[in-house]
N, C-alpha and C. Protein backbone atom coordinates (compact mmCIF):
# COMPACT_ATOMS: atom_id res chain seq x y z
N UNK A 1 -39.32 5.28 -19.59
CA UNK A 1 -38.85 6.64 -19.78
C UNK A 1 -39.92 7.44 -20.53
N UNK A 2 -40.30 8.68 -19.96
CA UNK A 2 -41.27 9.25 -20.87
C UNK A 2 -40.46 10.12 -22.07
N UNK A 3 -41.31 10.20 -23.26
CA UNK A 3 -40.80 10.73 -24.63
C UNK A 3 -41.83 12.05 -24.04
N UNK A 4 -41.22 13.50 -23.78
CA UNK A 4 -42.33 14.52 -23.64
C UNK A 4 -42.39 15.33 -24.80
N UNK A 5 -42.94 16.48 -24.99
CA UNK A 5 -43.50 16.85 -26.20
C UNK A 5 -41.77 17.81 -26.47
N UNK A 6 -41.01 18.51 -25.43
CA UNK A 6 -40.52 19.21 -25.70
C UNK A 6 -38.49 18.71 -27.06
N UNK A 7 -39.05 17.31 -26.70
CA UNK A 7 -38.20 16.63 -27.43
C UNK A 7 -38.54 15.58 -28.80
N UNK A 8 -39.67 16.08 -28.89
CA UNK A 8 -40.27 15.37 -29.98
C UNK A 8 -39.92 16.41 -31.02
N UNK A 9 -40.30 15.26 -32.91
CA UNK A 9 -40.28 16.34 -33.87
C UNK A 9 -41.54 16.50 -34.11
N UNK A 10 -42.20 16.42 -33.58
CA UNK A 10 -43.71 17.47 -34.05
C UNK A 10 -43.69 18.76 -33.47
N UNK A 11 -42.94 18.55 -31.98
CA UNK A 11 -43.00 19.92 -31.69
C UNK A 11 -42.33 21.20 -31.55
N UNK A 12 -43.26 22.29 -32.28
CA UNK A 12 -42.54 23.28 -32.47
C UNK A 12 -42.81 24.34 -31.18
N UNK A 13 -41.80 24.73 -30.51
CA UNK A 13 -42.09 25.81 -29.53
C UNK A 13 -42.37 27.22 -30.02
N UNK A 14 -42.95 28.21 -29.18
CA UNK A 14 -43.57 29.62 -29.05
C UNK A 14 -42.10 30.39 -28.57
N UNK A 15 -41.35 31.35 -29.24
CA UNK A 15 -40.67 32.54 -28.84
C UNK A 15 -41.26 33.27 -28.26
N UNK A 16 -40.66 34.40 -27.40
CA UNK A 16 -41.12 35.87 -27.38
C UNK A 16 -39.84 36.41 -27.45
N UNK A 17 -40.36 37.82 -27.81
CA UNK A 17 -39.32 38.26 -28.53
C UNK A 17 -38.67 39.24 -26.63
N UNK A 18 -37.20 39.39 -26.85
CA UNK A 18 -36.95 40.05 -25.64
C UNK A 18 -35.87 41.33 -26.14
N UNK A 19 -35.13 41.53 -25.59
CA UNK A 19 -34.14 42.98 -25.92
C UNK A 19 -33.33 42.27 -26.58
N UNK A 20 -32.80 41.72 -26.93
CA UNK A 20 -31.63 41.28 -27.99
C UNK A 20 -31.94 40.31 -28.23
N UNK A 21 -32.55 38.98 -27.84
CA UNK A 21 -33.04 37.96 -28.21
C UNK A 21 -34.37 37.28 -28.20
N UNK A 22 -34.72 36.02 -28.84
CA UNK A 22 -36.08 35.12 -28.59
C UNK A 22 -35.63 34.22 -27.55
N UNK A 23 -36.57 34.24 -27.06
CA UNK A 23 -36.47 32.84 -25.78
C UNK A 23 -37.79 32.04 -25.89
N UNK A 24 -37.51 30.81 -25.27
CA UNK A 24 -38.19 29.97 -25.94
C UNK A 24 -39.53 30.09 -24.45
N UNK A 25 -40.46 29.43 -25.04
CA UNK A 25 -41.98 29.61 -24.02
C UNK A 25 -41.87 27.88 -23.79
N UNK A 26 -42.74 28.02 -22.43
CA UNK A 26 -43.47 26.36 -22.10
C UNK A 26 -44.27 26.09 -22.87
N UNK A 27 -44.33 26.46 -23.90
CA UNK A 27 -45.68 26.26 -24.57
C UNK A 27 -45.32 26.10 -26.39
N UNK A 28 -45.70 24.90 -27.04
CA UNK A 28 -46.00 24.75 -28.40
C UNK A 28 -46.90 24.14 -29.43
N UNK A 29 -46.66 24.47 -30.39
CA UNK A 29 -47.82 23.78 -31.28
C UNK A 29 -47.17 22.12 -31.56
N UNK A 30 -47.89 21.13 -31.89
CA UNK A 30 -47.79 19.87 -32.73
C UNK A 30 -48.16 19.51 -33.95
N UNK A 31 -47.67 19.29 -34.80
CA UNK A 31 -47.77 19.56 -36.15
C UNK A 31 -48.85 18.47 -36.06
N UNK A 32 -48.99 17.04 -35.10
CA UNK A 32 -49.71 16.46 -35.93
C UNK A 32 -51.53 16.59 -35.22
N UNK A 33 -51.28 17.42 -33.82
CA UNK A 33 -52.27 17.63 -33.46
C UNK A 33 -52.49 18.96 -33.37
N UNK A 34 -53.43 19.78 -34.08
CA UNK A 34 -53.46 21.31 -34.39
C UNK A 34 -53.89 22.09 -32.50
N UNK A 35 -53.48 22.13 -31.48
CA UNK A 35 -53.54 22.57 -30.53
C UNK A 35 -52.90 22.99 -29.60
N UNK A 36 -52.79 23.81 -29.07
CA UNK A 36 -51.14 24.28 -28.10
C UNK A 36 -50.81 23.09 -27.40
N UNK A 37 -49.82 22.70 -26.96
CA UNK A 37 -49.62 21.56 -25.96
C UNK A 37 -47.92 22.12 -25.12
N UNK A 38 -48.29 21.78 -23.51
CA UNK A 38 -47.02 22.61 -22.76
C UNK A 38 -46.22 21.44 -23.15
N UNK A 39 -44.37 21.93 -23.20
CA UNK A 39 -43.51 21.13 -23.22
C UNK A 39 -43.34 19.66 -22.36
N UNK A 40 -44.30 19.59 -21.44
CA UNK A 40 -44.08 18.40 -20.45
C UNK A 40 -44.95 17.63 -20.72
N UNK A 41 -45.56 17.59 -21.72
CA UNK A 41 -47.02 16.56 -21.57
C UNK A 41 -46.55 15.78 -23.00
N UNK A 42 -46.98 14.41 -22.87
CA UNK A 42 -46.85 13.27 -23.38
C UNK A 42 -47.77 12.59 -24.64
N UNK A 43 -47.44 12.22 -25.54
CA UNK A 43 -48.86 11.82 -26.74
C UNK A 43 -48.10 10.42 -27.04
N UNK A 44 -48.59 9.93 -27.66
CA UNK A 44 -48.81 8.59 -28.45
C UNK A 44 -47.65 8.70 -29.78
N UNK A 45 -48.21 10.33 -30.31
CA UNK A 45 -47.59 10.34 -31.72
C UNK A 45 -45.95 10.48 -31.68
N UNK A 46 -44.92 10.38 -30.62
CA UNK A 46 -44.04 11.02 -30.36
C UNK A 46 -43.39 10.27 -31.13
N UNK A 47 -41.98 11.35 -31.81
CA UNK A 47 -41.17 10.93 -33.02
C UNK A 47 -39.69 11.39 -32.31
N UNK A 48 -39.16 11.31 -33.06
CA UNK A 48 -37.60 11.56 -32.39
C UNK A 48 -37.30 12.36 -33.70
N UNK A 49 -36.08 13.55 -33.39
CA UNK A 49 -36.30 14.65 -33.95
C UNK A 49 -35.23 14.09 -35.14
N UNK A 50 -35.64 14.60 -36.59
CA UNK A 50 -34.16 14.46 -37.38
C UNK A 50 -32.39 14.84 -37.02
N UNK A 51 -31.84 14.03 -36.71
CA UNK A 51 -30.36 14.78 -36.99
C UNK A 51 -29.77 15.61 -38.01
N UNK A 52 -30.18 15.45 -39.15
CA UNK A 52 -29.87 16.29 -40.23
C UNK A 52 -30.36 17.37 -40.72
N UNK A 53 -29.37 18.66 -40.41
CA UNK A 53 -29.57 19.26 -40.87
C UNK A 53 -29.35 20.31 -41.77
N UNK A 54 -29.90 20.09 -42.86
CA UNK A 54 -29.23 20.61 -44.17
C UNK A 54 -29.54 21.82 -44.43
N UNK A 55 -30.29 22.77 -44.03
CA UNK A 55 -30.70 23.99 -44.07
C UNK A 55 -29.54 24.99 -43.37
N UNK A 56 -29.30 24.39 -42.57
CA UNK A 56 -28.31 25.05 -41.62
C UNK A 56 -26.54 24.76 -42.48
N UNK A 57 -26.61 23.61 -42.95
CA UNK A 57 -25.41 23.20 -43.39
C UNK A 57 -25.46 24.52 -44.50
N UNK A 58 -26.15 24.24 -45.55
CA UNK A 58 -26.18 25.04 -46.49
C UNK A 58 -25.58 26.36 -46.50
N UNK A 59 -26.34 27.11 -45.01
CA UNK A 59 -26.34 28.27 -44.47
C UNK A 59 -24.88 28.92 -44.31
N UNK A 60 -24.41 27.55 -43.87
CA UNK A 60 -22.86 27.59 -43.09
C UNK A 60 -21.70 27.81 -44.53
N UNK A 61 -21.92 27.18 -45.36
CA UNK A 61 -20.92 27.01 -46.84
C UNK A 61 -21.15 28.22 -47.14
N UNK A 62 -22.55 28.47 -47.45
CA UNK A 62 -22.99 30.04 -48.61
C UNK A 62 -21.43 31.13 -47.24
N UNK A 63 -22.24 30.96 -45.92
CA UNK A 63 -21.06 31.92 -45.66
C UNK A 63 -19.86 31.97 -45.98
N UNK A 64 -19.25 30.88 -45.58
CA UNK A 64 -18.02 30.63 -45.71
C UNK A 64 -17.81 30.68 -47.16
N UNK A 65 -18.49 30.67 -48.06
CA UNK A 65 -17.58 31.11 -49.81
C UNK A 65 -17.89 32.73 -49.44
N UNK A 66 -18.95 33.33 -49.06
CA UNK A 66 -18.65 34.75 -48.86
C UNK A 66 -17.55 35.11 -47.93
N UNK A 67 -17.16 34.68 -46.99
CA UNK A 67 -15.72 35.08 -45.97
C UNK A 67 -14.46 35.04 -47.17
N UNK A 68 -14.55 33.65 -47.77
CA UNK A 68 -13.48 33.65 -48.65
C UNK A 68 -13.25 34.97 -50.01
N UNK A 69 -14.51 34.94 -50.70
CA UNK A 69 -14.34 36.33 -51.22
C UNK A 69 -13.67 37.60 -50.68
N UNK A 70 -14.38 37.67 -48.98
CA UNK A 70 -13.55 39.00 -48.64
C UNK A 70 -12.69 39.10 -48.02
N UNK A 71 -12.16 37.69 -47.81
CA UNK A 71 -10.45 37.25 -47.39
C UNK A 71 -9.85 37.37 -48.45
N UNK A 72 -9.86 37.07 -50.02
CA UNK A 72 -8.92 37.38 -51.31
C UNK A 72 -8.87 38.76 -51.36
N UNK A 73 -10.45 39.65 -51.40
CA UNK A 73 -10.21 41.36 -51.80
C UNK A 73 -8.95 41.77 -50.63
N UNK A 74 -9.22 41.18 -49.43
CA UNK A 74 -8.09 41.94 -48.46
C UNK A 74 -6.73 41.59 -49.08
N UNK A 75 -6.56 40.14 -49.13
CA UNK A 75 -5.45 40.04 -49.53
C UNK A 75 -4.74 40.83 -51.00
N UNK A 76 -5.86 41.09 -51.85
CA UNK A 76 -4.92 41.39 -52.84
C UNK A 76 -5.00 43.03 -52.31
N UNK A 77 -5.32 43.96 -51.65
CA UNK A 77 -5.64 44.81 -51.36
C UNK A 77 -4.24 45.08 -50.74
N UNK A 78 -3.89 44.58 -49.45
CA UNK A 78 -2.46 44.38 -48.59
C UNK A 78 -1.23 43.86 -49.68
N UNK A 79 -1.29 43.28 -50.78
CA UNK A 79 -0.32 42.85 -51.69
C UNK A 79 0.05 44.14 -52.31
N UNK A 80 -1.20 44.60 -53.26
CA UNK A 80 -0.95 46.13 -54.15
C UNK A 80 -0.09 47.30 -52.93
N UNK A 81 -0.20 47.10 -51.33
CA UNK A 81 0.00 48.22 -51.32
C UNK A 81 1.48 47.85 -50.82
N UNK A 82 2.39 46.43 -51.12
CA UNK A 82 3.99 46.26 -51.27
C UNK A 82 4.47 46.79 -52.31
């Protein structure tokens, strides 16, 4: 089975930017080899990507204690006006 670059963790893909969103390019860098390389081509160094991710987790709580803040102001907001 080939490991290609576009599923490895070295590699990071190229956006462009479009009308409402980024989409991703055939094309990225490898952290461990400094040179563009297209998503289909194959190296030696290939890693398998982390599952964890805590940046994002983080991301997700900070919101959710902010939702909860402005779920109590509503609520006491709809209470004062019984």
């Amino acid at each position: 089975m080939e490991k290609y670059c576009w599923s490895c963790g070295n590699f990071r893909p190229f956006y462009t930017k479009g009308f409402c969103c980024f989409t991703k390019t055939d094309y990225g860098t490898c952290s461990l080899r400094t040179h563009v390389k297209e998503k289909h081509e194959t190296c030696e160094f290939w890693r398998m990507r982390p599952h964890s991710y805590p940046v994002k987790n983080a991301v997700i709580v900070r919101s959710l204690e902010e939702a909860l803040v402005h779920i109590a102001a509503i609520k006491e907001i709809l209470e004062d006006k019984k």
